[in-house]
C-alpha atoms as a PDB file:
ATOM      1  CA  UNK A   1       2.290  -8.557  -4.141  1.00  0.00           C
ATOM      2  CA  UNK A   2       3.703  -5.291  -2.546  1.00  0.00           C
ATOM      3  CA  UNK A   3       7.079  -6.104  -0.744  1.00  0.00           C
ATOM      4  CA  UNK A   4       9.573  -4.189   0.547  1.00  0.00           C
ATOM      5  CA  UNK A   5      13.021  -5.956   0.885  1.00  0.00           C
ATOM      6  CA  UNK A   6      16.100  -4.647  -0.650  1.00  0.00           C
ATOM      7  CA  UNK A   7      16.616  -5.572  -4.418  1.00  0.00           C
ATOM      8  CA  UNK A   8      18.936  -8.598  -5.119  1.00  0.00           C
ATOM      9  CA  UNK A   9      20.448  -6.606  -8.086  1.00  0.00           C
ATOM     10  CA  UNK A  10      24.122  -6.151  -7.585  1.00  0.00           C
ATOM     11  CA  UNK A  11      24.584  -3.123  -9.562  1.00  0.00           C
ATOM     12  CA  UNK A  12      22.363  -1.344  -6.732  1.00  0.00           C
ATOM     13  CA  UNK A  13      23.419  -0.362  -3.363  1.00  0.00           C
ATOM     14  CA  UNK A  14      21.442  -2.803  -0.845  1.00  0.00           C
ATOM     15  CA  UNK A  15      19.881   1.049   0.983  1.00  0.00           C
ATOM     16  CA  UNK A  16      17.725   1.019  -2.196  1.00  0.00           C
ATOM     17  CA  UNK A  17      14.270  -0.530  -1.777  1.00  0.00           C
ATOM     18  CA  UNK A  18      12.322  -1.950  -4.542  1.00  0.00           C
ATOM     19  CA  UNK A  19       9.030  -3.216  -4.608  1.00  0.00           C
ATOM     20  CA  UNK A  20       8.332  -6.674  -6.736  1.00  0.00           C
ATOM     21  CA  UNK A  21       5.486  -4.811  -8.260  1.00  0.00           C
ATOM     22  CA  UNK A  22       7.977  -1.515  -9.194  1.00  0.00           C
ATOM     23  CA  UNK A  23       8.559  -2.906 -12.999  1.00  0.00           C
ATOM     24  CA  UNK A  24       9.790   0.425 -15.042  1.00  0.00           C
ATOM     25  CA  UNK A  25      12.568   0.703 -17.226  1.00  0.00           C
ATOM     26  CA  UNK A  26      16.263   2.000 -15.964  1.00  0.00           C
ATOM     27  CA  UNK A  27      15.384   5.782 -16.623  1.00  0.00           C
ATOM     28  CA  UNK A  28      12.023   5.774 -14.464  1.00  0.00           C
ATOM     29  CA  UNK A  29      13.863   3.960 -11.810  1.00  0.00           C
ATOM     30  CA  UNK A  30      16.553   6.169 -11.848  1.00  0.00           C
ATOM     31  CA  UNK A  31      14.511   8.712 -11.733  1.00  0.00           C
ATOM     32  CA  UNK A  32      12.294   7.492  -8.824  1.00  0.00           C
ATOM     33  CA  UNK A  33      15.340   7.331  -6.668  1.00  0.00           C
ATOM     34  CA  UNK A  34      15.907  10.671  -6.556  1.00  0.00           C
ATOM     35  CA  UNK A  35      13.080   9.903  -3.388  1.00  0.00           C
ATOM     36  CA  UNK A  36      15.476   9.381  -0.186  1.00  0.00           C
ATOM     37  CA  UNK A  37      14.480   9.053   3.056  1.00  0.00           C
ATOM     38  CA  UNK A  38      16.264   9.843   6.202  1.00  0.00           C
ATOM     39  CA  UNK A  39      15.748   7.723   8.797  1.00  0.00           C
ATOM     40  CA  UNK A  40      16.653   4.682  11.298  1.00  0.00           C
ATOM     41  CA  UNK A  41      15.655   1.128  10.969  1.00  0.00           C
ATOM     42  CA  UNK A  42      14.568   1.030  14.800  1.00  0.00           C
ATOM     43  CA  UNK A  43      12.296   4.493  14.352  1.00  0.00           C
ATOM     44  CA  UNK A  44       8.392   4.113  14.408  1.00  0.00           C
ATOM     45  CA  UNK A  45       8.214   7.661  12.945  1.00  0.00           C
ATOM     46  CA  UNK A  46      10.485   6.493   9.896  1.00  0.00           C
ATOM     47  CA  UNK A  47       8.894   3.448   9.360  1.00  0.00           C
ATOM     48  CA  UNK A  48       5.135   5.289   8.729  1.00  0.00           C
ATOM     49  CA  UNK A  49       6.934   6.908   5.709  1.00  0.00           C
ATOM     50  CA  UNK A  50       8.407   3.283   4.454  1.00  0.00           C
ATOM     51  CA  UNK A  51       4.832   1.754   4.921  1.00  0.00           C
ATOM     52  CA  UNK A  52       3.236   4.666   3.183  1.00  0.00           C
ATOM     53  CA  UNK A  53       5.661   4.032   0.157  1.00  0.00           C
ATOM     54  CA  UNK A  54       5.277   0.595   0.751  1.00  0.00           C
ATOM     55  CA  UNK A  55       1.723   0.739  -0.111  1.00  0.00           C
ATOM     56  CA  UNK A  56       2.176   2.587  -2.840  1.00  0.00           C
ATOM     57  CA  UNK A  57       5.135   0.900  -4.589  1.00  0.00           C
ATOM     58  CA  UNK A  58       7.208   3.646  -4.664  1.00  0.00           C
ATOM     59  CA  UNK A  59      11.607   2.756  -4.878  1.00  0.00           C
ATOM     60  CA  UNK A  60      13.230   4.672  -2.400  1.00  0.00           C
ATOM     61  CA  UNK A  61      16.994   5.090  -0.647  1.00  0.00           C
ATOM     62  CA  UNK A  62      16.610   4.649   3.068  1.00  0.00           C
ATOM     63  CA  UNK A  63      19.700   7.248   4.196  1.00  0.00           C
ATOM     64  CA  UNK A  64      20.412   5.697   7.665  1.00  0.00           C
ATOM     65  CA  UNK A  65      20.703   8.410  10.759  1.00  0.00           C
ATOM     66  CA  UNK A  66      22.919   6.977  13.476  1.00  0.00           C
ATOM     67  CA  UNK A  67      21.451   7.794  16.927  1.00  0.00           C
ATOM     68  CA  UNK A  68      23.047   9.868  18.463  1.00  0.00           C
ATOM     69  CA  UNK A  69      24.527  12.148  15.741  1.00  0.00           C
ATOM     70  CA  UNK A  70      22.875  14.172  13.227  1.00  0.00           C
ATOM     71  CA  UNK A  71      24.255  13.963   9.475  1.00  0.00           C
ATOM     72  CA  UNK A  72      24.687  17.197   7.720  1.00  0.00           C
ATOM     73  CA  UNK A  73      22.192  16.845   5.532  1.00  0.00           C
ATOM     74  CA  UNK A  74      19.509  16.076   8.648  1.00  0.00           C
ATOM     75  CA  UNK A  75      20.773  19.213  10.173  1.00  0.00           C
ATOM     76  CA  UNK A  76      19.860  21.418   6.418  1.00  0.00           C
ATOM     77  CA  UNK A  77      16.794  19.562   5.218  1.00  0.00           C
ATOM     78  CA  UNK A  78      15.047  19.864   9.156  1.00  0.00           C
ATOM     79  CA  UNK A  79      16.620  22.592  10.127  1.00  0.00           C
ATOM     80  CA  UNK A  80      13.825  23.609  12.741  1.00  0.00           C
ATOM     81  CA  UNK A  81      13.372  20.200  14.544  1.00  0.00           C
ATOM     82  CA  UNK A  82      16.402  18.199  13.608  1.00  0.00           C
ATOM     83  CA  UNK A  83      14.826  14.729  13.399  1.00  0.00           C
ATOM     84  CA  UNK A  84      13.858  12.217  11.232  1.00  0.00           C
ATOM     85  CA  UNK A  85      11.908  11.260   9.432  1.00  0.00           C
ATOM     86  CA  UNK A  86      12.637  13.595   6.765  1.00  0.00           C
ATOM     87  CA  UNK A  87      11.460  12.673   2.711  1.00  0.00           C
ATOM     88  CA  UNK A  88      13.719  14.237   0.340  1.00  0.00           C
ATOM     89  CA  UNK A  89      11.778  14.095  -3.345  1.00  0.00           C
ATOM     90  CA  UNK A  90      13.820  15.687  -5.962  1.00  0.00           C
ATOM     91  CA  UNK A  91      15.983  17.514  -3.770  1.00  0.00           C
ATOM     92  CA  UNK A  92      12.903  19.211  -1.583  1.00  0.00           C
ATOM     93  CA  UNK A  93      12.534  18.147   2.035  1.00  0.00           C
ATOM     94  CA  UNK A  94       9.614  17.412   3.762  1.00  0.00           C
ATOM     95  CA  UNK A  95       9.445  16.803   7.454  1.00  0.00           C
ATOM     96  CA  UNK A  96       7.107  15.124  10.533  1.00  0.00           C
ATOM     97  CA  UNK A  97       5.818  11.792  10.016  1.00  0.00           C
ATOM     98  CA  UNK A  98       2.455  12.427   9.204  1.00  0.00           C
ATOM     99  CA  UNK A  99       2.357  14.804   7.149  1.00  0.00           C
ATOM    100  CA  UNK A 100       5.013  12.735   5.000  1.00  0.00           C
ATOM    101  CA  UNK A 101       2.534  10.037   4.920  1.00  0.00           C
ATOM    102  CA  UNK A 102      -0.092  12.392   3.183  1.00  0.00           C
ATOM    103  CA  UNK A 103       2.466  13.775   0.909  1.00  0.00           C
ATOM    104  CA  UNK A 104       3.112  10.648  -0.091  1.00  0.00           C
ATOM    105  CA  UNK A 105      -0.732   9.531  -0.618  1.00  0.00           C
ATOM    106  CA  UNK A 106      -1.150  12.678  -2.375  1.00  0.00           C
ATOM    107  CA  UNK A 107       1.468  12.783  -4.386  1.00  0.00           C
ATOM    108  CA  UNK A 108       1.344   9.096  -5.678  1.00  0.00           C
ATOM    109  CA  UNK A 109      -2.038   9.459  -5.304  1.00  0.00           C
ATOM    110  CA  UNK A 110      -2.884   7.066  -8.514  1.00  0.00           C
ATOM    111  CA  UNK A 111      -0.768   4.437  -7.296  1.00  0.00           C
ATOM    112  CA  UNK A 112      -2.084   1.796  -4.841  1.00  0.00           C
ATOM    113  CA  UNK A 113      -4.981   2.471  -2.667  1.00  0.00           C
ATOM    114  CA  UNK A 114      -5.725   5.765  -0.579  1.00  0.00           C
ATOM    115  CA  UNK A 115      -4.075   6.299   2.586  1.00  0.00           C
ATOM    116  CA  UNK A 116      -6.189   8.503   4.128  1.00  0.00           C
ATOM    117  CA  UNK A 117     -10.348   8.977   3.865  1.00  0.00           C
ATOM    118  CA  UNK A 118     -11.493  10.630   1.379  1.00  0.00           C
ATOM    119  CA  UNK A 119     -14.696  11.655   3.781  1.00  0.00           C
ATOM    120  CA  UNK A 120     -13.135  15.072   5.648  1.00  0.00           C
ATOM    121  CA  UNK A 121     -14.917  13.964   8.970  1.00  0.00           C
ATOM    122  CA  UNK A 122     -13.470  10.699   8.814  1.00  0.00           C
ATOM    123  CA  UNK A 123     -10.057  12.571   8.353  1.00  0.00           C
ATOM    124  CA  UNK A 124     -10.833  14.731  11.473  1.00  0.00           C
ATOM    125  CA  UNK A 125     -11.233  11.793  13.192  1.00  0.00           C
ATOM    126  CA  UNK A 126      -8.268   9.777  11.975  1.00  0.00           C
ATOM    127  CA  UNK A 127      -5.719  12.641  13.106  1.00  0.00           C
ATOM    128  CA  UNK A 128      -7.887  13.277  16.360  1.00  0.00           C
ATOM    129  CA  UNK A 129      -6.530   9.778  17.495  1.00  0.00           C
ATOM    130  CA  UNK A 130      -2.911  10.255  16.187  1.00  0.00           C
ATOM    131  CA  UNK A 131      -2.501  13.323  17.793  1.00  0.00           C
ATOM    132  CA  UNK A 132      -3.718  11.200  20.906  1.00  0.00           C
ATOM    133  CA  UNK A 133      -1.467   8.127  19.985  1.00  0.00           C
ATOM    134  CA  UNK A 134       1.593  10.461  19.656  1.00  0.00           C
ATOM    135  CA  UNK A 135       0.541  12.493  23.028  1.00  0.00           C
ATOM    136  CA  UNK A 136      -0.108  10.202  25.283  1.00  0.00           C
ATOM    137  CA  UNK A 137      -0.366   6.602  24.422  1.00  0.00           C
ATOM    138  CA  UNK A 138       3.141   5.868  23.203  1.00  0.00           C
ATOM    139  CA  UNK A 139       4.678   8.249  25.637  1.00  0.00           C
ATOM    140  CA  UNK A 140       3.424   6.055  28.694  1.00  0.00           C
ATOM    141  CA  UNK A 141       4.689   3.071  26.613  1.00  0.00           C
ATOM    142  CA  UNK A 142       8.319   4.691  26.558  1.00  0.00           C
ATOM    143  CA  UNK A 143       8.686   5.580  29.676  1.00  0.00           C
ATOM    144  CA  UNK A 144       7.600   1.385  30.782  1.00  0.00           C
ATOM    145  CA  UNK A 145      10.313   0.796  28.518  1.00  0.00           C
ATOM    146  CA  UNK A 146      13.606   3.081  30.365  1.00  0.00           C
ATOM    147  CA  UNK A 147      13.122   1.469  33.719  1.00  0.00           C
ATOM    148  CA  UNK A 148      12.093   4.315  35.642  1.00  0.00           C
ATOM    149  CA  UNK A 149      11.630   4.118  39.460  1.00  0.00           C
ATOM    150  CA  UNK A 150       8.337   1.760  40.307  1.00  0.00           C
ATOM    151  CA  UNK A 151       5.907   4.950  41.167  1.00  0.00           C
ATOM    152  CA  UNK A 152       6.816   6.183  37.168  1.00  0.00           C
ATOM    153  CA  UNK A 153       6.730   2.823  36.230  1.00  0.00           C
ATOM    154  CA  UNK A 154       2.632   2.433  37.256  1.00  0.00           C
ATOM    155  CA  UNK A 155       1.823   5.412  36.394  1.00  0.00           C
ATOM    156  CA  UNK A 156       3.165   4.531  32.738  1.00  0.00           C
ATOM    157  CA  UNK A 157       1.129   0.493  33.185  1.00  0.00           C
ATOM    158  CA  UNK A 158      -1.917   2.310  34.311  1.00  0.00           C
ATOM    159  CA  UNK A 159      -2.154   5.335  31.029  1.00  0.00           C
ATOM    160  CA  UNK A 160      -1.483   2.362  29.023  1.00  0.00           C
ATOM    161  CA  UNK A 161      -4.444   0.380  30.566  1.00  0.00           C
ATOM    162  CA  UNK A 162      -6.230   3.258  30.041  1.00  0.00           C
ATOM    163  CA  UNK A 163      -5.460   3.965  26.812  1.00  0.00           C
ATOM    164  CA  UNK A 164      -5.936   0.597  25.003  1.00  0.00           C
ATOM    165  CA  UNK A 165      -9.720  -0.007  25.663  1.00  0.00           C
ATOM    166  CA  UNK A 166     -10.410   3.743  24.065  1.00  0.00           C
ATOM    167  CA  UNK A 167      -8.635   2.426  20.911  1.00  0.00           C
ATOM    168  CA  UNK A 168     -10.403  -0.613  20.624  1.00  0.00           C
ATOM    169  CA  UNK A 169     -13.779   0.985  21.277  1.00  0.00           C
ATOM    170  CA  UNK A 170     -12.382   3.493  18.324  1.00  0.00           C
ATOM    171  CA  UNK A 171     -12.056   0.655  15.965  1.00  0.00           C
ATOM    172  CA  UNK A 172     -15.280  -0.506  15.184  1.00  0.00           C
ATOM    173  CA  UNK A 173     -16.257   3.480  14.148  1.00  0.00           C
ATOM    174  CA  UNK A 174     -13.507   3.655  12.462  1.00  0.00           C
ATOM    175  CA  UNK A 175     -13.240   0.534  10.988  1.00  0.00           C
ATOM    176  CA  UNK A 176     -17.360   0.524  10.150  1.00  0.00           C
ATOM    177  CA  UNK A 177     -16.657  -3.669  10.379  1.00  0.00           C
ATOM    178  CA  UNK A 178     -13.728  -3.838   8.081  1.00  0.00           C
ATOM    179  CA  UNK A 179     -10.674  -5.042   8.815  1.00  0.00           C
ATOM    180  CA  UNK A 180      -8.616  -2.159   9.632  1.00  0.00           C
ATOM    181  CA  UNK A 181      -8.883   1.524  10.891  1.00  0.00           C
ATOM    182  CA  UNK A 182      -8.795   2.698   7.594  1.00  0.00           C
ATOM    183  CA  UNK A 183     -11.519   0.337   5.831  1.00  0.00           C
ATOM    184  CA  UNK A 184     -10.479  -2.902   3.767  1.00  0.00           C
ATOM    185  CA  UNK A 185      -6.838  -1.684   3.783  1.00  0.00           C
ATOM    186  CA  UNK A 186      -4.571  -0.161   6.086  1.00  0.00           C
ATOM    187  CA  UNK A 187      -4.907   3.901   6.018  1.00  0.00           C
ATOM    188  CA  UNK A 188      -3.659   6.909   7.707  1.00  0.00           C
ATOM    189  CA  UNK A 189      -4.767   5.743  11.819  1.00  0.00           C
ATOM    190  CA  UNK A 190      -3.397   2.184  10.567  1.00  0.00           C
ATOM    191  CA  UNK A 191       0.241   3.381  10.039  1.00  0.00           C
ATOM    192  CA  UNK A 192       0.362   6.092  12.751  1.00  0.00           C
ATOM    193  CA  UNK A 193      -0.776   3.009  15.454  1.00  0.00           C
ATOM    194  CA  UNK A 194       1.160  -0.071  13.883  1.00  0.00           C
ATOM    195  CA  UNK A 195       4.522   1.485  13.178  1.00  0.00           C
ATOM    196  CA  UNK A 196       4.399   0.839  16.999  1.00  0.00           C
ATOM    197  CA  UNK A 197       3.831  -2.632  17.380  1.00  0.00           C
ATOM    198  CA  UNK A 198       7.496  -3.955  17.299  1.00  0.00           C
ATOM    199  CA  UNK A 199       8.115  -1.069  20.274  1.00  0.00           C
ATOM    200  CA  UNK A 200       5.114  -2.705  22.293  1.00  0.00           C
ATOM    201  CA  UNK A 201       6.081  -5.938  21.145  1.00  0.00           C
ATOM    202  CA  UNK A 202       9.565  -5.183  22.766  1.00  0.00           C
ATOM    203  CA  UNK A 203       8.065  -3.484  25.978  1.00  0.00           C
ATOM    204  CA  UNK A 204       5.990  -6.777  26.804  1.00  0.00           C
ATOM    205  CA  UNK A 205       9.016  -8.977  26.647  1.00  0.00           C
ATOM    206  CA  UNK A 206      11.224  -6.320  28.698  1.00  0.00           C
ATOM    207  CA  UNK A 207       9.073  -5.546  31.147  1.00  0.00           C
ATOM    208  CA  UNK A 208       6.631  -8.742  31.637  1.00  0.00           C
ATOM    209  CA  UNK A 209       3.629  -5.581  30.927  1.00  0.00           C
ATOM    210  CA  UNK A 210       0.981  -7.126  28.461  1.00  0.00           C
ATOM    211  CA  UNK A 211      -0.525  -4.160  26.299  1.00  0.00           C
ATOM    212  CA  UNK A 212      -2.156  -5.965  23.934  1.00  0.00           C
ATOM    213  CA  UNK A 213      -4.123  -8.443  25.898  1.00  0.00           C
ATOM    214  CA  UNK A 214      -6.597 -10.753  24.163  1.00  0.00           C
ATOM    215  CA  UNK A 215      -8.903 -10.697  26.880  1.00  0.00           C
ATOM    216  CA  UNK A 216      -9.322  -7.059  27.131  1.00  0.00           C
ATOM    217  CA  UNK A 217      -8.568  -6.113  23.737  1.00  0.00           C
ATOM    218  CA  UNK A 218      -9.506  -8.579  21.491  1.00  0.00           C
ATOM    219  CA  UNK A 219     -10.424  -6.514  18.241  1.00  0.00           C
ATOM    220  CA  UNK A 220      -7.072  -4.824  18.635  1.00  0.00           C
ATOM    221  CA  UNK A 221      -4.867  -7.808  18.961  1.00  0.00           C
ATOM    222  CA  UNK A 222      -6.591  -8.972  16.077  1.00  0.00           C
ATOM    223  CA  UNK A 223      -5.688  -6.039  13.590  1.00  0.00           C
ATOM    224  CA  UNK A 224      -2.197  -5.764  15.251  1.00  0.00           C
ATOM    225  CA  UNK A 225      -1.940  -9.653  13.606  1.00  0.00           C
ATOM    226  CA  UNK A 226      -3.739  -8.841  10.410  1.00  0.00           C
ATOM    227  CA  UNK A 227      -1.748  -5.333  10.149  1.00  0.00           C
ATOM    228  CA  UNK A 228       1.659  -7.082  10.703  1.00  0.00           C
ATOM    229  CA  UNK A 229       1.235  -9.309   8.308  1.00  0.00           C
ATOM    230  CA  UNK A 230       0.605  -6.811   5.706  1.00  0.00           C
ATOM    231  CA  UNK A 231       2.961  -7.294   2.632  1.00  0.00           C
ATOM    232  CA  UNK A 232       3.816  -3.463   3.160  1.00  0.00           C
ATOM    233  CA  UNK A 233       4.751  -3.702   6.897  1.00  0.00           C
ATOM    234  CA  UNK A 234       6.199  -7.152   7.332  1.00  0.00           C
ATOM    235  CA  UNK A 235       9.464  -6.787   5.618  1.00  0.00           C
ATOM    236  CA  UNK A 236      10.098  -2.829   7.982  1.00  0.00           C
ATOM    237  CA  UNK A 237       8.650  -4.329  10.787  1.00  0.00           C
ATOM    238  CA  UNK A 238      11.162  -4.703  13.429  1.00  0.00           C
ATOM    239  CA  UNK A 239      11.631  -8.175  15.546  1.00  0.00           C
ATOM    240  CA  UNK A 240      11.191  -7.186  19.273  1.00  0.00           C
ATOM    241  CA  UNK A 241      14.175  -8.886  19.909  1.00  0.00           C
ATOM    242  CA  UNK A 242      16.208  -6.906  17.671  1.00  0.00           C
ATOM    243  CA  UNK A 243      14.689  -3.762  19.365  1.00  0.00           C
ATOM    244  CA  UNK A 244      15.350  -4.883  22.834  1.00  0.00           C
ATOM    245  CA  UNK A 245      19.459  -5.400  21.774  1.00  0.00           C
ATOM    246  CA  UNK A 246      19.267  -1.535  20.234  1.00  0.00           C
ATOM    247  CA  UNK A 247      17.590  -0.489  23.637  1.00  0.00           C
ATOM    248  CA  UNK A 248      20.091  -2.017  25.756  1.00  0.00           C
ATOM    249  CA  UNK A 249      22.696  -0.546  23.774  1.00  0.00           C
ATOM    250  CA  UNK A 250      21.027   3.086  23.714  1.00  0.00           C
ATOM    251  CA  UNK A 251      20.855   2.980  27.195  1.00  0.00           C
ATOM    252  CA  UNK A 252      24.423   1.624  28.109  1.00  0.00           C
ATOM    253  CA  UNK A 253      25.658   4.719  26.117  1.00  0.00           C
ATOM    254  CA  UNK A 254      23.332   7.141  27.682  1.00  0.00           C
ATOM    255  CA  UNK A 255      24.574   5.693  31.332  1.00  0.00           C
ATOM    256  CA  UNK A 256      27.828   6.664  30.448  1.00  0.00           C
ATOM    257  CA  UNK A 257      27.810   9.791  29.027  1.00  0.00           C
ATOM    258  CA  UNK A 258      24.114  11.596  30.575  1.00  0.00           C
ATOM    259  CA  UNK A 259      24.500  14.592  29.066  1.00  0.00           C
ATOM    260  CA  UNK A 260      23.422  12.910  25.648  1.00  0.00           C
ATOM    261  CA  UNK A 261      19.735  12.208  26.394  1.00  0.00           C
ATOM    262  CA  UNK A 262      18.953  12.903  22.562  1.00  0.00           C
ATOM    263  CA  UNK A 263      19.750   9.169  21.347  1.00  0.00           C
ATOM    264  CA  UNK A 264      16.740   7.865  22.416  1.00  0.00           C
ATOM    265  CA  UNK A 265      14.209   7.008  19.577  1.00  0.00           C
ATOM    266  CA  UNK A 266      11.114   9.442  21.344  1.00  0.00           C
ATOM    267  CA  UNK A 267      13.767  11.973  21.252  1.00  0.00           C
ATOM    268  CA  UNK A 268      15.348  11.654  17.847  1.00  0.00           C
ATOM    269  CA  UNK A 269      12.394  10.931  15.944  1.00  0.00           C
ATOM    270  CA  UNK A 270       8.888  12.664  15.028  1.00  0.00           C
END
């Protein structure tokens, strides 16, 4: 069974994450955790790379950003964006979600099963919707979520409505009747879609909006359930409540100092 909690072993920080199926000696752990990842236990973007690794049963040290600020060694390893997430694998950065997810598929690409399709069509297809997802669906779900006057605040609700049935007509395609985007196990359009869910999950309860509605979306709230449940999500997977309590605080700092609009996840993140 894939987990991904942090390792009861004393003599190990508890930022280091061990899978229960990551059973190598002291020297190929040690040398496994020379993988750190920058990144925030709240971020969607960082939690694609912890899924990815996740699924592949790769140890890791999660290097926790603080919003807001930007360590030193966020500022050098992403010098061009400055934002997490941002892989560092033997001392080499790599940067964007995404394209951290298919390092890590390709790199570890013996270990657990393939994160994205083999088929080069179906992988045209797969980052056609991200690059939709991370456009223009999540986006409108953000800006539900900061309270904007009520004109901003329908126009969000109704690229959401929008949005959802296009996904769920997506799924079967992708899906060819299996249980997730990706096949029989959660791939590439899996992680870029459900590192979302606690967000959405969040947004419902904050703003009384339901986006995942079983009546109009019924094959979607069905993989959001299966997907969560995943031994390689449920243990990054925010609680909504948690989120919501990181939200207010966010935006109880930005109120009182609005020249620092950069704390907020959409903004920090990528």
């Amino acid at each position: 069974m894939l987990t991904s909690k942090a390792t009861s072993d004393p003599r190990l920080p508890s930022n280091i994450f061990l899978h229960s199926n990551f059973r190598e000696n002291t020297e190929r752990m040690a040398g496994d955790l020379e993988l750190k990842l920058l990144g925030s236990w709240a971020s969607p973007f960082a939690m694609r790379a912890r899924i990815a690794l996740n699924l592949k049963g790769v140890g890791y040290e999660l290097l926790k950003e603080v919003s807001g600020t930007k360590s030193e060694l966020l500022l050098k390893s992403n010098p061009v964006y400055k934002k997490i997430p941002v892989l560092i694998h033997h001392g080499k950065p790599i940067c964007e979600s995404m394209i951290i997810v298919q390092y890590i598929d390709e790199v570890w690409a013996a270990a657990g099963p393939s994160i994205l399709p083999s088929d080069p069509y179906e992988r045209a297809i797969a980052r056609f919707w991200i690059v939709y997802i991370d456009d223009k669906w999540f986006p409108s779900s953000l800006r539900t979520l900061r309270g904007l006057n009520e004109e901003a605040k329908a126009e969000a609700e109704e690229q959401l409505a929008n949005a959802l049935p296009l996904l769920e007509d997506a799924f079967p395609k992708c899906s060819k009747g299996k249980d997730f985007f990706g096949g029989e196990t959660i791939g590439y359009l899996d992680i870029a879609l459900g590192c979302y869910l606690g967000w959405i999950k969040a947004i419902e309860k904050m703003t009384g909006i339901k986006a995942l509605d079983e009546a109009k979306t019924p094959t979607l709230v069905g993989w959001a359930e299966r997907f969560c449940s995943g031994d390689a999500v449920k243990e990054v997977m925010p609680e909504a409540d948690e989120l919501i309590e990181f939200t207010k605080l966010i935006q109880a700092i930005m109120n009182a100092a609005p020249g620092r609009q950069n704390m907020h996840v959409s903004k920090n993140d990528r």
